[in-house]
N, C-alpha and C. Protein backbone atom coordinates (compact mmCIF):
# COMPACT_ATOMS: atom_id res chain seq x y z
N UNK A 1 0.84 -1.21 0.00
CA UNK A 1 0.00 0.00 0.00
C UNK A 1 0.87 1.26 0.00
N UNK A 2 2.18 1.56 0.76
CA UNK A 2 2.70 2.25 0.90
C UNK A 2 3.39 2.57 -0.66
N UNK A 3 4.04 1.91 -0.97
CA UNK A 3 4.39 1.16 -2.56
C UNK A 3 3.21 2.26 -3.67
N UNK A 4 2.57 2.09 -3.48
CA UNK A 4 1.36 2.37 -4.60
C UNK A 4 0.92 3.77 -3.91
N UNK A 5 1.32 4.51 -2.40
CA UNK A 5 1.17 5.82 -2.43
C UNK A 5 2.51 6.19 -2.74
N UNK A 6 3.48 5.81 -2.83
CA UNK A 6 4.47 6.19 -3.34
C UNK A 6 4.70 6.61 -4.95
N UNK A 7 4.29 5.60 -5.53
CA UNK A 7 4.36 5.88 -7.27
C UNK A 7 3.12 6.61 -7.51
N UNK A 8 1.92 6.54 -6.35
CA UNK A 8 1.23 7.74 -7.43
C UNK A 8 1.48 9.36 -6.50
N UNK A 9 2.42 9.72 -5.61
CA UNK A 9 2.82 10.59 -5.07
C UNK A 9 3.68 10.83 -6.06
N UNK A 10 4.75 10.43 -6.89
CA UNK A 10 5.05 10.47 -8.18
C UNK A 10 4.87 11.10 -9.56
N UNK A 11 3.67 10.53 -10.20
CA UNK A 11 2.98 10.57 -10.64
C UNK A 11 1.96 12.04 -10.29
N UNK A 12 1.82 12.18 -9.69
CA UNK A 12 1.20 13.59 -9.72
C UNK A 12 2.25 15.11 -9.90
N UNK A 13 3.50 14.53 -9.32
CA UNK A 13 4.77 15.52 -8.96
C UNK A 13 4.82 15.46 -10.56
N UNK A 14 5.12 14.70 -11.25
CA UNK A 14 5.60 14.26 -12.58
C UNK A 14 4.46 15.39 -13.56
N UNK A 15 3.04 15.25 -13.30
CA UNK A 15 2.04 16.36 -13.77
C UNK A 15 2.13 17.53 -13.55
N UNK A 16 2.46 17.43 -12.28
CA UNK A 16 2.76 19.18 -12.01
C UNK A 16 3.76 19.78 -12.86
N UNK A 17 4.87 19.27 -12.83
CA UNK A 17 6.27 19.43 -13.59
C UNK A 17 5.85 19.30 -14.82
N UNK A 18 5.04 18.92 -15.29
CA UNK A 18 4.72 18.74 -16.88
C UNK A 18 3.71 20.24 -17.15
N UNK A 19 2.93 20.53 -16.49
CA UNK A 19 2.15 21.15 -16.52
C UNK A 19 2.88 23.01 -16.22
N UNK A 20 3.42 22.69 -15.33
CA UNK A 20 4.42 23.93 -15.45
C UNK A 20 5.50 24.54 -16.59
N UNK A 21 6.20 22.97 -16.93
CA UNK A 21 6.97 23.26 -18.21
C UNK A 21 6.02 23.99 -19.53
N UNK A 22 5.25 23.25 -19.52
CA UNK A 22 4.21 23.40 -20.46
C UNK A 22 3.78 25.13 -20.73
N UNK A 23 3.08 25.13 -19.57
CA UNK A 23 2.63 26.47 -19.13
C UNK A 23 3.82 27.72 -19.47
N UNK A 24 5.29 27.66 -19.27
CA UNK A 24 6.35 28.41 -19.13
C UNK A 24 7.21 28.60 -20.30
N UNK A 25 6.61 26.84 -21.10
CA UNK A 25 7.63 27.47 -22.83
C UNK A 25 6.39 28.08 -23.76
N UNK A 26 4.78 28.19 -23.31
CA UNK A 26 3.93 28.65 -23.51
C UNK A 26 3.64 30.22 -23.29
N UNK A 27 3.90 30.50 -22.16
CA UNK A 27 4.31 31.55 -21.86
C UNK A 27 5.51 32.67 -22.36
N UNK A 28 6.68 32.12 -22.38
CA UNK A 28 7.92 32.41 -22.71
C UNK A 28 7.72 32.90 -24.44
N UNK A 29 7.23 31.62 -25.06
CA UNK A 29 7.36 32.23 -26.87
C UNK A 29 6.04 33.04 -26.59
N UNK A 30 5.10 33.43 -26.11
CA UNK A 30 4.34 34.69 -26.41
C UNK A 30 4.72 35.83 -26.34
N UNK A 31 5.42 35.70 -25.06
CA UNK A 31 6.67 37.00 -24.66
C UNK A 31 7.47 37.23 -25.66
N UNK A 32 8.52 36.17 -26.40
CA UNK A 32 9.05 36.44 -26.62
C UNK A 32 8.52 36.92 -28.28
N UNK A 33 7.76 36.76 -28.77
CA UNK A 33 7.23 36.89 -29.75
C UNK A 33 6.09 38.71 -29.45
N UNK A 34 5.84 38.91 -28.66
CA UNK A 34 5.53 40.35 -28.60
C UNK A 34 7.03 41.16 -28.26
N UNK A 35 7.59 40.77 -27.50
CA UNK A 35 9.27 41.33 -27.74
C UNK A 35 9.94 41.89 -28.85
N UNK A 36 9.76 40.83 -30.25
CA UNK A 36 10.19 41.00 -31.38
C UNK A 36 9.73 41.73 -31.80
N UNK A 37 8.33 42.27 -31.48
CA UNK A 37 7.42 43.21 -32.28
C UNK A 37 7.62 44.65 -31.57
N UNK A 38 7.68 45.10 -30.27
CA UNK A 38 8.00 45.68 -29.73
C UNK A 38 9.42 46.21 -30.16
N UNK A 39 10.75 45.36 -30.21
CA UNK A 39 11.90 45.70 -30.18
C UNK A 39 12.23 45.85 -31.60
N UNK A 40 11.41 45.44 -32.55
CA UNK A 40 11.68 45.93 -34.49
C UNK A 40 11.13 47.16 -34.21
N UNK A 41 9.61 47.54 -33.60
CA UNK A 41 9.98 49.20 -33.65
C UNK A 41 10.53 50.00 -32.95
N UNK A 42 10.84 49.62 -32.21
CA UNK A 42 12.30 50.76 -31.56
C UNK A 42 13.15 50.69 -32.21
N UNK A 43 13.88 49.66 -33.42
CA UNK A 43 14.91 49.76 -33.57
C UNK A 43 14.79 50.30 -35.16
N UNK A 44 12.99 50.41 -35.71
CA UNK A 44 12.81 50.87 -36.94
C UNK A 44 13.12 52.40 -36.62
N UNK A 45 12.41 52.81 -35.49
CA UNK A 45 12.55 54.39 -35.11
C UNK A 45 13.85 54.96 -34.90
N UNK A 46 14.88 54.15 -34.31
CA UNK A 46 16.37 54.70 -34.51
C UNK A 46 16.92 54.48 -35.32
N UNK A 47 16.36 53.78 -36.24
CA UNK A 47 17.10 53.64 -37.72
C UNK A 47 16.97 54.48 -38.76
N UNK A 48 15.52 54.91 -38.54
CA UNK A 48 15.00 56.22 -39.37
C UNK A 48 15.29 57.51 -38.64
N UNK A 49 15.78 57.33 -37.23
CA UNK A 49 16.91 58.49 -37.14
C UNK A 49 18.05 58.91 -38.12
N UNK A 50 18.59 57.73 -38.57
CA UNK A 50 19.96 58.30 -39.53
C UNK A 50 18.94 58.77 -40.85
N UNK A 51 18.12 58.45 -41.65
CA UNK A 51 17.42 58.99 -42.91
C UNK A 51 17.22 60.08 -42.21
N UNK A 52 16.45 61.06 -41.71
CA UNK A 52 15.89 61.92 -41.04
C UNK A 52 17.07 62.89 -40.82
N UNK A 53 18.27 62.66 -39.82
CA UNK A 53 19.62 63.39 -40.33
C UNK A 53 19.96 63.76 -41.42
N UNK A 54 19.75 62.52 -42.62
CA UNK A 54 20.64 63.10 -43.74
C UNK A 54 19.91 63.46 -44.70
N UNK A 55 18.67 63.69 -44.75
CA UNK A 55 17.79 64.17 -45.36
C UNK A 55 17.47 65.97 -44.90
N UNK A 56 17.75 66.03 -43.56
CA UNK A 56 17.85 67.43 -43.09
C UNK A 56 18.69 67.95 -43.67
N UNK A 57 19.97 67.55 -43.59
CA UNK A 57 21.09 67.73 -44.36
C UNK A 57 21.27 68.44 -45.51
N UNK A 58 20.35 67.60 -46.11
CA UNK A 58 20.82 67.45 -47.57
C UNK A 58 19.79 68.67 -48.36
N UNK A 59 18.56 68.99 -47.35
CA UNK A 59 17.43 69.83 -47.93
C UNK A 59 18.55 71.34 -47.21
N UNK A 60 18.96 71.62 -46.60
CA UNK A 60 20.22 72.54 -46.01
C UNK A 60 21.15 73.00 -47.22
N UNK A 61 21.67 71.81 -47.61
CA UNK A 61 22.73 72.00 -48.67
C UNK A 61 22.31 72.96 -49.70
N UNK A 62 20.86 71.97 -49.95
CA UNK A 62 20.35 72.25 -51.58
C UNK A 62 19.83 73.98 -51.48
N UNK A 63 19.08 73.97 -49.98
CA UNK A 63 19.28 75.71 -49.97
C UNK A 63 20.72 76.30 -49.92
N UNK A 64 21.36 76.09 -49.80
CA UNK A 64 22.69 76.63 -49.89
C UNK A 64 23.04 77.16 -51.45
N UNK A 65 23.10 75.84 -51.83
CA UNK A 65 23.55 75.98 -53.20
C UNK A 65 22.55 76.36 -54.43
N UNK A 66 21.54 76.03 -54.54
CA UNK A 66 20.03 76.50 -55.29
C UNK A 66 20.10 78.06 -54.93
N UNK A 67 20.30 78.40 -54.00
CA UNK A 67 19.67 80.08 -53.70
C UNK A 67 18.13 79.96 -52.83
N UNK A 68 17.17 78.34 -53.39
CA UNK A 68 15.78 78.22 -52.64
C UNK A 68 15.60 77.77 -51.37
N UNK A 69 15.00 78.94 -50.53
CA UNK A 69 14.90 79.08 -49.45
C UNK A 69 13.61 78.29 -49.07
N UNK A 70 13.41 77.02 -49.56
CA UNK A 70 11.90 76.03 -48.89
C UNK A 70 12.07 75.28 -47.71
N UNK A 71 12.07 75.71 -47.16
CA UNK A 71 12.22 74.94 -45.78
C UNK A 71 11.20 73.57 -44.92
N UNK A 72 9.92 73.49 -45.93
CA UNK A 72 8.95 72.50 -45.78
C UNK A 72 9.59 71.49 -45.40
N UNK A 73 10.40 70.66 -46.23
CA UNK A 73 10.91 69.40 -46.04
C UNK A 73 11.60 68.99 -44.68
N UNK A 74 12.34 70.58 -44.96
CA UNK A 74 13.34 70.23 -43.29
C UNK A 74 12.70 70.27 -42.41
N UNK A 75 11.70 71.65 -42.14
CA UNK A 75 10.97 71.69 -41.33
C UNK A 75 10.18 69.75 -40.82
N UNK A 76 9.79 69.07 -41.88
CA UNK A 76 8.69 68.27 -41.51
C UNK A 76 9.45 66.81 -41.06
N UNK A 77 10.86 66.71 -41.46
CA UNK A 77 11.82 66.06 -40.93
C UNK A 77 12.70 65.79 -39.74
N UNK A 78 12.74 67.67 -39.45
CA UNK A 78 12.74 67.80 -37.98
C UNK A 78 12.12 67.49 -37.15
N UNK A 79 10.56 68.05 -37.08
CA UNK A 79 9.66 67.50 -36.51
C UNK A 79 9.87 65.66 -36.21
N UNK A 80 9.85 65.15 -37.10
CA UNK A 80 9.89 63.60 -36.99
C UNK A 80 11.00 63.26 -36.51
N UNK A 81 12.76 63.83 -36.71
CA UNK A 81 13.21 63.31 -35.68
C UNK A 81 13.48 63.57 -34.01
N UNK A 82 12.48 64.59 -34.06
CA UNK A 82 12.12 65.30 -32.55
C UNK A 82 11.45 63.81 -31.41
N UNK A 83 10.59 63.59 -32.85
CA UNK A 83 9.25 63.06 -32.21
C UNK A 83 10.12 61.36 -31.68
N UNK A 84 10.56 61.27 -32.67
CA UNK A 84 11.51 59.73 -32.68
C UNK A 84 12.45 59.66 -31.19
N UNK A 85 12.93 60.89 -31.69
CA UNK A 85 14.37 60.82 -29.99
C UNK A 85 13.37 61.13 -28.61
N UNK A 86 12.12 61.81 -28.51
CA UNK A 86 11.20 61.87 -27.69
C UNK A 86 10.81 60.22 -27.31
N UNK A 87 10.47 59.71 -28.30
CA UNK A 87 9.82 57.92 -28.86
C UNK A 87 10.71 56.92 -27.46
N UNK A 88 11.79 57.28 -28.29
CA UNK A 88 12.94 56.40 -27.55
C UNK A 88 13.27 56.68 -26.22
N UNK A 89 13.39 58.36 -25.80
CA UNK A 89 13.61 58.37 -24.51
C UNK A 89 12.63 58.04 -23.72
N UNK A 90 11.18 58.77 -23.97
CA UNK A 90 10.57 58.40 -22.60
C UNK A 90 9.17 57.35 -23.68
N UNK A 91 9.22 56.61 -24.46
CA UNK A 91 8.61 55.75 -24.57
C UNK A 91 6.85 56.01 -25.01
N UNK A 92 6.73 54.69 -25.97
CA UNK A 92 5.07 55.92 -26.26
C UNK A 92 4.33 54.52 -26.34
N UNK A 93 3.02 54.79 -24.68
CA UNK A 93 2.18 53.35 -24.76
C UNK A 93 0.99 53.33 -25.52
N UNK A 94 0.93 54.55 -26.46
CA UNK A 94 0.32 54.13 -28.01
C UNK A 94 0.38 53.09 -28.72
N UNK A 95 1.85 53.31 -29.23
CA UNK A 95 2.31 52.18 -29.87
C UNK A 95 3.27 51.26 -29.19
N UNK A 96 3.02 50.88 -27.82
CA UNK A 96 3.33 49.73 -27.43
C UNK A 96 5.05 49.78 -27.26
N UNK A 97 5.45 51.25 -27.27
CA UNK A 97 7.55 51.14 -26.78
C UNK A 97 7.44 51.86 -25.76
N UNK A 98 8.90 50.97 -24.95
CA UNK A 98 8.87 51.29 -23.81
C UNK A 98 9.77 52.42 -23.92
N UNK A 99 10.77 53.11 -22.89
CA UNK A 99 11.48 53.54 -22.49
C UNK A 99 12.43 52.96 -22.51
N UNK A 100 13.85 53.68 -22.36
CA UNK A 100 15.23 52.97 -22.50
C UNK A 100 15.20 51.94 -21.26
N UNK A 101 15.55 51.06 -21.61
CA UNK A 101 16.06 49.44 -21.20
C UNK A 101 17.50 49.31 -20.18
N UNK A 102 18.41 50.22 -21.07
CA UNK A 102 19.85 49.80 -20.31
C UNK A 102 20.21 51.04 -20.10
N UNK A 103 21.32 51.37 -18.95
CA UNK A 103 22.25 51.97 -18.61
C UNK A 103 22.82 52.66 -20.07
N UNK A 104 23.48 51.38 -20.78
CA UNK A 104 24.16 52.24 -21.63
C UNK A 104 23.22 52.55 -22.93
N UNK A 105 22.40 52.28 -23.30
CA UNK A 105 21.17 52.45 -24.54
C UNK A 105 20.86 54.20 -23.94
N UNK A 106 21.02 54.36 -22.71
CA UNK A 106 20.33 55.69 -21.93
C UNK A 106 21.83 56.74 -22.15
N UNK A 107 23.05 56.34 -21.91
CA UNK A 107 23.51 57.08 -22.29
C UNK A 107 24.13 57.43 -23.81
N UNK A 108 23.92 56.63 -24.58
CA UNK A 108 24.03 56.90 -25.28
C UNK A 108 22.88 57.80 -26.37
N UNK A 109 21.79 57.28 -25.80
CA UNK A 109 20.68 57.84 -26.40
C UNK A 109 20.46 59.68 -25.48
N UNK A 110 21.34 59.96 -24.54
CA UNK A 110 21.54 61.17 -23.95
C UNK A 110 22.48 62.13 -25.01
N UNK A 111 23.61 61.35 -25.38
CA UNK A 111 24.69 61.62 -26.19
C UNK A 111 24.13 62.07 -27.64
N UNK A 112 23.58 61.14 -28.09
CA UNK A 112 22.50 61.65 -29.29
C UNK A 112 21.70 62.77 -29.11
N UNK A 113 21.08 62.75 -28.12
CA UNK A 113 20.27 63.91 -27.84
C UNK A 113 21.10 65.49 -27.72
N UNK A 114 22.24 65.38 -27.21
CA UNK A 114 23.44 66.46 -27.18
C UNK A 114 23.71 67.01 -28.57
N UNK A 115 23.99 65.63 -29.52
CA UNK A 115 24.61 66.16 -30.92
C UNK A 115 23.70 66.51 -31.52
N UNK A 116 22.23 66.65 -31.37
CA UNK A 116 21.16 66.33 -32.19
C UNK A 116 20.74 68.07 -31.45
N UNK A 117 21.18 68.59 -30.09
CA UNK A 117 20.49 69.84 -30.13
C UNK A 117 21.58 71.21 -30.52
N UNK A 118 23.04 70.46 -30.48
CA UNK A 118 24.04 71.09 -31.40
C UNK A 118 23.59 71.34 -32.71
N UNK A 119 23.13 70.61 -33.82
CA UNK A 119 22.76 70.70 -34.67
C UNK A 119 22.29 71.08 -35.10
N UNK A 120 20.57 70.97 -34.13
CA UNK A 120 19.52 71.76 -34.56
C UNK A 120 19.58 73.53 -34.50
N UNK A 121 20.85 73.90 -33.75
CA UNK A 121 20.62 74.87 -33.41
C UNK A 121 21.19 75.75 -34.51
N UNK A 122 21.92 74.96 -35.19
CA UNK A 122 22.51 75.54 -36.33
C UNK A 122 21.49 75.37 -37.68
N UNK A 123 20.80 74.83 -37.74
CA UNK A 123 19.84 74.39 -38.73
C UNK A 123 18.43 75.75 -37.93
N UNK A 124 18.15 75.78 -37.33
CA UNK A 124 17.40 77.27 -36.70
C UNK A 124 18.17 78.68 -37.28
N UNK A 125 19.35 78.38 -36.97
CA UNK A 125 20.45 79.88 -36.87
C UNK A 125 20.29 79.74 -39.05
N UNK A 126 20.15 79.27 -39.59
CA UNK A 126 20.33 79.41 -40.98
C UNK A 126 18.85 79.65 -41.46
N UNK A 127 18.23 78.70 -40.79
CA UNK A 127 16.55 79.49 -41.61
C UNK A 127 16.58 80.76 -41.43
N UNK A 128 16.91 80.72 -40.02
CA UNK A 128 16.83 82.83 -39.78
C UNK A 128 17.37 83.47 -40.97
N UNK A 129 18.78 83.31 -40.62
CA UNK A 129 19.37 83.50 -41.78
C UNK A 129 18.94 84.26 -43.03
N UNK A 130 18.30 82.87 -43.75
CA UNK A 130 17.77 82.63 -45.05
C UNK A 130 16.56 83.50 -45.17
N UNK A 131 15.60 83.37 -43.94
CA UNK A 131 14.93 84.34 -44.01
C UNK A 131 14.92 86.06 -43.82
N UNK A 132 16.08 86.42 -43.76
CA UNK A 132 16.14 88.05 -42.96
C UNK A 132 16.35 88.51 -44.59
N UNK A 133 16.38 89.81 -44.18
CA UNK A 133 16.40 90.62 -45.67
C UNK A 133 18.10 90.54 -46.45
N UNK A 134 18.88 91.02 -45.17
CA UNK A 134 20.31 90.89 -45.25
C UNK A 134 20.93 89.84 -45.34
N UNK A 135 21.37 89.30 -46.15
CA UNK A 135 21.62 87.97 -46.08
C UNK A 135 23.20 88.04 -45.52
N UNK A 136 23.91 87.03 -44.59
CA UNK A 136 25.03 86.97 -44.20
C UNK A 136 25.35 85.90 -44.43
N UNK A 137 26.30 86.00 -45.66
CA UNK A 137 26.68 84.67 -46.68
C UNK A 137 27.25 83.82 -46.13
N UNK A 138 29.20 84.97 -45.23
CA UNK A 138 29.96 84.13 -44.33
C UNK A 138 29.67 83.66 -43.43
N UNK A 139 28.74 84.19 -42.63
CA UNK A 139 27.84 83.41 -41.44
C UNK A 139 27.39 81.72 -41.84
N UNK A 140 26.18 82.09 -43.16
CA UNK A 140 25.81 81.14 -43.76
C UNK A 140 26.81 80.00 -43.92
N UNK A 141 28.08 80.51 -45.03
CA UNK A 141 28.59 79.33 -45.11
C UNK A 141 29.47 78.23 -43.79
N UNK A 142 29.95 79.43 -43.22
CA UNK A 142 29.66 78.67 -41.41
C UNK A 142 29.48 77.36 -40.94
N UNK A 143 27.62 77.86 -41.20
CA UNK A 143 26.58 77.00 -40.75
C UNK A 143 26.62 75.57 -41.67
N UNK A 144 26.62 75.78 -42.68
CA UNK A 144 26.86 74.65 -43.47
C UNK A 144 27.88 73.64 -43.15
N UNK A 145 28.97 74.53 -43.09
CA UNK A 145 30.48 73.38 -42.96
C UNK A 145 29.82 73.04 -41.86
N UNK A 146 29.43 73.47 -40.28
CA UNK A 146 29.05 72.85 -39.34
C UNK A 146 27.76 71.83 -39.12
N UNK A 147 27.32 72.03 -40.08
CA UNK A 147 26.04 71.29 -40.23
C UNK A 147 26.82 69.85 -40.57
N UNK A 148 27.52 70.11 -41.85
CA UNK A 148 28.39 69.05 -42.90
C UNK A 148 29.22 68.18 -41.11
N UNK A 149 30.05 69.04 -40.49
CA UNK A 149 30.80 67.82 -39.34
C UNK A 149 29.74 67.13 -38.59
N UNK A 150 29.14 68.04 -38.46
CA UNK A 150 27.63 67.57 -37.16
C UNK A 150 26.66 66.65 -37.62
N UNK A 151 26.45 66.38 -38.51
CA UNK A 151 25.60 65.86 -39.23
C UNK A 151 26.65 64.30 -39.21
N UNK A 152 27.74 64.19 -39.46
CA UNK A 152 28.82 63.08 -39.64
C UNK A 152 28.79 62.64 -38.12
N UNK A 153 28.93 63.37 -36.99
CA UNK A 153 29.09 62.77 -36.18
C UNK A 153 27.68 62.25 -35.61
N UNK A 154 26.76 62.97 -35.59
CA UNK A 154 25.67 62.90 -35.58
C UNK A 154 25.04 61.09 -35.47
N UNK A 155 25.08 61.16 -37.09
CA UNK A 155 24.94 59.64 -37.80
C UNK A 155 25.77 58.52 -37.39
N UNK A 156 27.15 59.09 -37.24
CA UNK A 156 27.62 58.06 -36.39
C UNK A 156 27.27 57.58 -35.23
N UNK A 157 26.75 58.37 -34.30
CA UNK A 157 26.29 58.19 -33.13
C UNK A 157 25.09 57.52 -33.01
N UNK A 158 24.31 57.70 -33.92
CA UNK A 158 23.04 57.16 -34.42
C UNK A 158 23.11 55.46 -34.62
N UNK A 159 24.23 55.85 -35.52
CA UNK A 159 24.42 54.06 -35.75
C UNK A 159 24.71 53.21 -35.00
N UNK A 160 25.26 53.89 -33.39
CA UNK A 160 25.69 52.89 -32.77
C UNK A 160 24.66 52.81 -31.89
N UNK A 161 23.87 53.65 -31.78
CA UNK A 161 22.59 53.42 -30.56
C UNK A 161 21.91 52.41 -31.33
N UNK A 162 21.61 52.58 -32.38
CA UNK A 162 20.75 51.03 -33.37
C UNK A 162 21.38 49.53 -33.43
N UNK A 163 22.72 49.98 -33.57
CA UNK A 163 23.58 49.00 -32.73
C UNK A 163 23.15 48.16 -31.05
N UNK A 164 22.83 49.10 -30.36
CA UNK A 164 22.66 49.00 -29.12
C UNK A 164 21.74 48.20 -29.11
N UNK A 165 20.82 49.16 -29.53
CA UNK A 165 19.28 48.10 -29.58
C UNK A 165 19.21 47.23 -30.17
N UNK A 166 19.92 46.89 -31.57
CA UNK A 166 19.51 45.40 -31.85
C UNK A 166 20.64 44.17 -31.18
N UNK A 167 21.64 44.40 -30.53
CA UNK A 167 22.27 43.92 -29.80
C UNK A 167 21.58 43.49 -28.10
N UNK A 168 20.71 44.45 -27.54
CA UNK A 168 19.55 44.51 -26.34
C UNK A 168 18.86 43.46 -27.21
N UNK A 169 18.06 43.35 -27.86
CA UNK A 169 17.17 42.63 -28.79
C UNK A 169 17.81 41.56 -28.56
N UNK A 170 18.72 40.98 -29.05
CA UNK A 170 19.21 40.08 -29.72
C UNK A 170 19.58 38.90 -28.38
N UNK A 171 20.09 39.86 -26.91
CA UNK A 171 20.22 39.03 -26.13
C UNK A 171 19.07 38.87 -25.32
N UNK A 172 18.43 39.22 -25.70
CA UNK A 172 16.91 38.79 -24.91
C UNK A 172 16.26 37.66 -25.55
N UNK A 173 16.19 37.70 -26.97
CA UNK A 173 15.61 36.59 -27.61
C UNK A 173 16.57 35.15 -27.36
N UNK A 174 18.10 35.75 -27.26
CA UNK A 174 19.43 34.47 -26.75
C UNK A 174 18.83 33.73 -25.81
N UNK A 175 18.49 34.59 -24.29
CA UNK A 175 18.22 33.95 -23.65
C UNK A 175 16.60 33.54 -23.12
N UNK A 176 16.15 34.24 -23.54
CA UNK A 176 14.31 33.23 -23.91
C UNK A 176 14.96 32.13 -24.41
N UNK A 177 15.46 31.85 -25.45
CA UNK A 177 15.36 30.51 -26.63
C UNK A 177 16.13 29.52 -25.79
N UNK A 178 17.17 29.92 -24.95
CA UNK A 178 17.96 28.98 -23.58
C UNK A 178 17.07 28.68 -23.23
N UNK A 179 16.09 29.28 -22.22
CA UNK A 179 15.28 28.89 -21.62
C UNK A 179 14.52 27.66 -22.09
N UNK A 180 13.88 27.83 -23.27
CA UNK A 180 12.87 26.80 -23.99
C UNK A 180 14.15 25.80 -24.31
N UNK A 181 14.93 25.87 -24.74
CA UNK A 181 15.54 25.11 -24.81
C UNK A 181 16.22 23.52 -23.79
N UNK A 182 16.40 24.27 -22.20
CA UNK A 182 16.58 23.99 -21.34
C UNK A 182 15.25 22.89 -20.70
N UNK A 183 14.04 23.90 -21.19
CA UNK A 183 12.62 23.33 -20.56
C UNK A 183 12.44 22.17 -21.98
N UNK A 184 12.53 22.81 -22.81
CA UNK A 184 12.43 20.73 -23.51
C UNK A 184 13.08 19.69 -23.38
N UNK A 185 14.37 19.94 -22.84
CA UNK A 185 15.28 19.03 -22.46
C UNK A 185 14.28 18.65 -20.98
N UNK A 186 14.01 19.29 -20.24
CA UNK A 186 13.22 18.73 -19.17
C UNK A 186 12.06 18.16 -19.38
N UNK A 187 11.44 18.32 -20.16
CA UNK A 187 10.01 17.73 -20.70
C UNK A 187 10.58 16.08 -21.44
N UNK A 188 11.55 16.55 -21.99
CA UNK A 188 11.74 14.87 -22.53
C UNK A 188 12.54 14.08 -20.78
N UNK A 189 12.84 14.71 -20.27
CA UNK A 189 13.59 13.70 -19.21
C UNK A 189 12.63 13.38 -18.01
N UNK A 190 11.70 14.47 -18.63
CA UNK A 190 10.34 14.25 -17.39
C UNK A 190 9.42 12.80 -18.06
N UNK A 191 9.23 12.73 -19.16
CA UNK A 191 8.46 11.63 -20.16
C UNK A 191 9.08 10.30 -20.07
N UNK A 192 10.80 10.44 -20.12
CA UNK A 192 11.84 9.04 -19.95
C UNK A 192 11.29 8.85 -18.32
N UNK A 193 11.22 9.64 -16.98
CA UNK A 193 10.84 9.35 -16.05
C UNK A 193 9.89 8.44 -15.68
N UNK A 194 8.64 9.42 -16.79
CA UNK A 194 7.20 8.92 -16.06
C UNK A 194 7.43 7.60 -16.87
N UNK A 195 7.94 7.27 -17.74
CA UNK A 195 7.38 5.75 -18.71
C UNK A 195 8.30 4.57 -17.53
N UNK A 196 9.46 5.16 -17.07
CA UNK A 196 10.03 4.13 -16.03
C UNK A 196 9.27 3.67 -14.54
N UNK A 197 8.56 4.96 -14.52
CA UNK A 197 7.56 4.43 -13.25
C UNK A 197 6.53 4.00 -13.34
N UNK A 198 5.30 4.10 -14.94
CA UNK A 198 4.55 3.39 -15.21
C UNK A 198 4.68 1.86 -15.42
N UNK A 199 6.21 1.97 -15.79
CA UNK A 199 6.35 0.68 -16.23
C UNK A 199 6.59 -0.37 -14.63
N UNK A 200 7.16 0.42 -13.58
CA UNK A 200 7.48 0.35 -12.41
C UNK A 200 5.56 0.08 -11.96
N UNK A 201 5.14 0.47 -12.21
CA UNK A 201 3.06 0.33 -11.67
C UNK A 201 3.15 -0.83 -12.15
């Protein structure tokens, strides 16, 4: 009698453990599968940081060199990468992104934010510019060459925060997939178990 509360004291431990694994690599790929969706757009939004730079850029230049003072484009580019480095720092539960994640994703995404209000300020100081009656050419051209370094470092900096994040990304999905990995190895050694103690009944 003791015998037979023993193997089905077993036998229930063996369900639980099945039922938990179950429950946890069930759990785990949902997570990790809203993760992926979550962490492609954060890392779409700092990626369309660098277009957004060099598109400011480049609508800068073309007033430079054209003589046409349209500022629409830049204007509506700015805006968007305002809205983006806003996105990333403090997170938007619209669309489902969080806020910075790491230590270093935060400082670096601080660092960006530095080169990005260097920049802008020179991209302000030239519309004026462009717009006043007097035009101040040497000023102007100035602004340009500084736009031209700032804009380089800028993007560089850019690239490595996208770096960041798909590197954050990348070890999160590493270690979810351990996990499941780990828990099927237990699910099959839980199954070799139970068939030795049924066979043991």
């Amino acid at each position: 009698m003791l015998k037979f509360n023993k193997i089905s004291t077993k036998i229930k431990v063996i369900g639980a453990l099945l039922i938990l694994l179950v429950v946890g690599v069930i759990g785990t790929t949902i997570y990790l599968t809203q993760q992926n969706i979550k962490d492609a757009l954060v890392i779409n939004i700092a990626g369309k940081q660098r277009m957004l730079s060099q598109e400011i850029s480049k609508s800068i230049f073309y007033a430079q060199y054209s003589g046409v003072y349209d500022f629409s484009e830049t204007d509506k580019a700015t805006q968007e990468f305002i809205y983006g480095l806003n996105t990333l720092k403090n997170g938007d539960k619209a669309k489902g992104v969080s806020a910075v994640s790491t230590g270093e994703i935060s400082a670096q995404l601080e660092y960006v934010e530095k080169l990005w209000n260097s920049f802008y300020a020179d991209i302000k100081e030239y519309k004026e510019l462009a717009a006043s009656e007097t035009k101040q050419e040497q000023r102007m051209r100035e602004i340009i060459e500084s736009v031209h370094i700032n804009n380089t470092v800028l993007l560089e900096n850019v690239d490595k925060l996208v770096t960041l994040y798909t590197d954050h990304s990348e070890g999160k999905i590493h270690f979810i997939r351990t996990f499941q990995y780990i828990a099927g190895v237990l699910l099959f050694l839980i199954f070799i178990y139970s068939i030795i103690q049924l066979k043991a009944i």
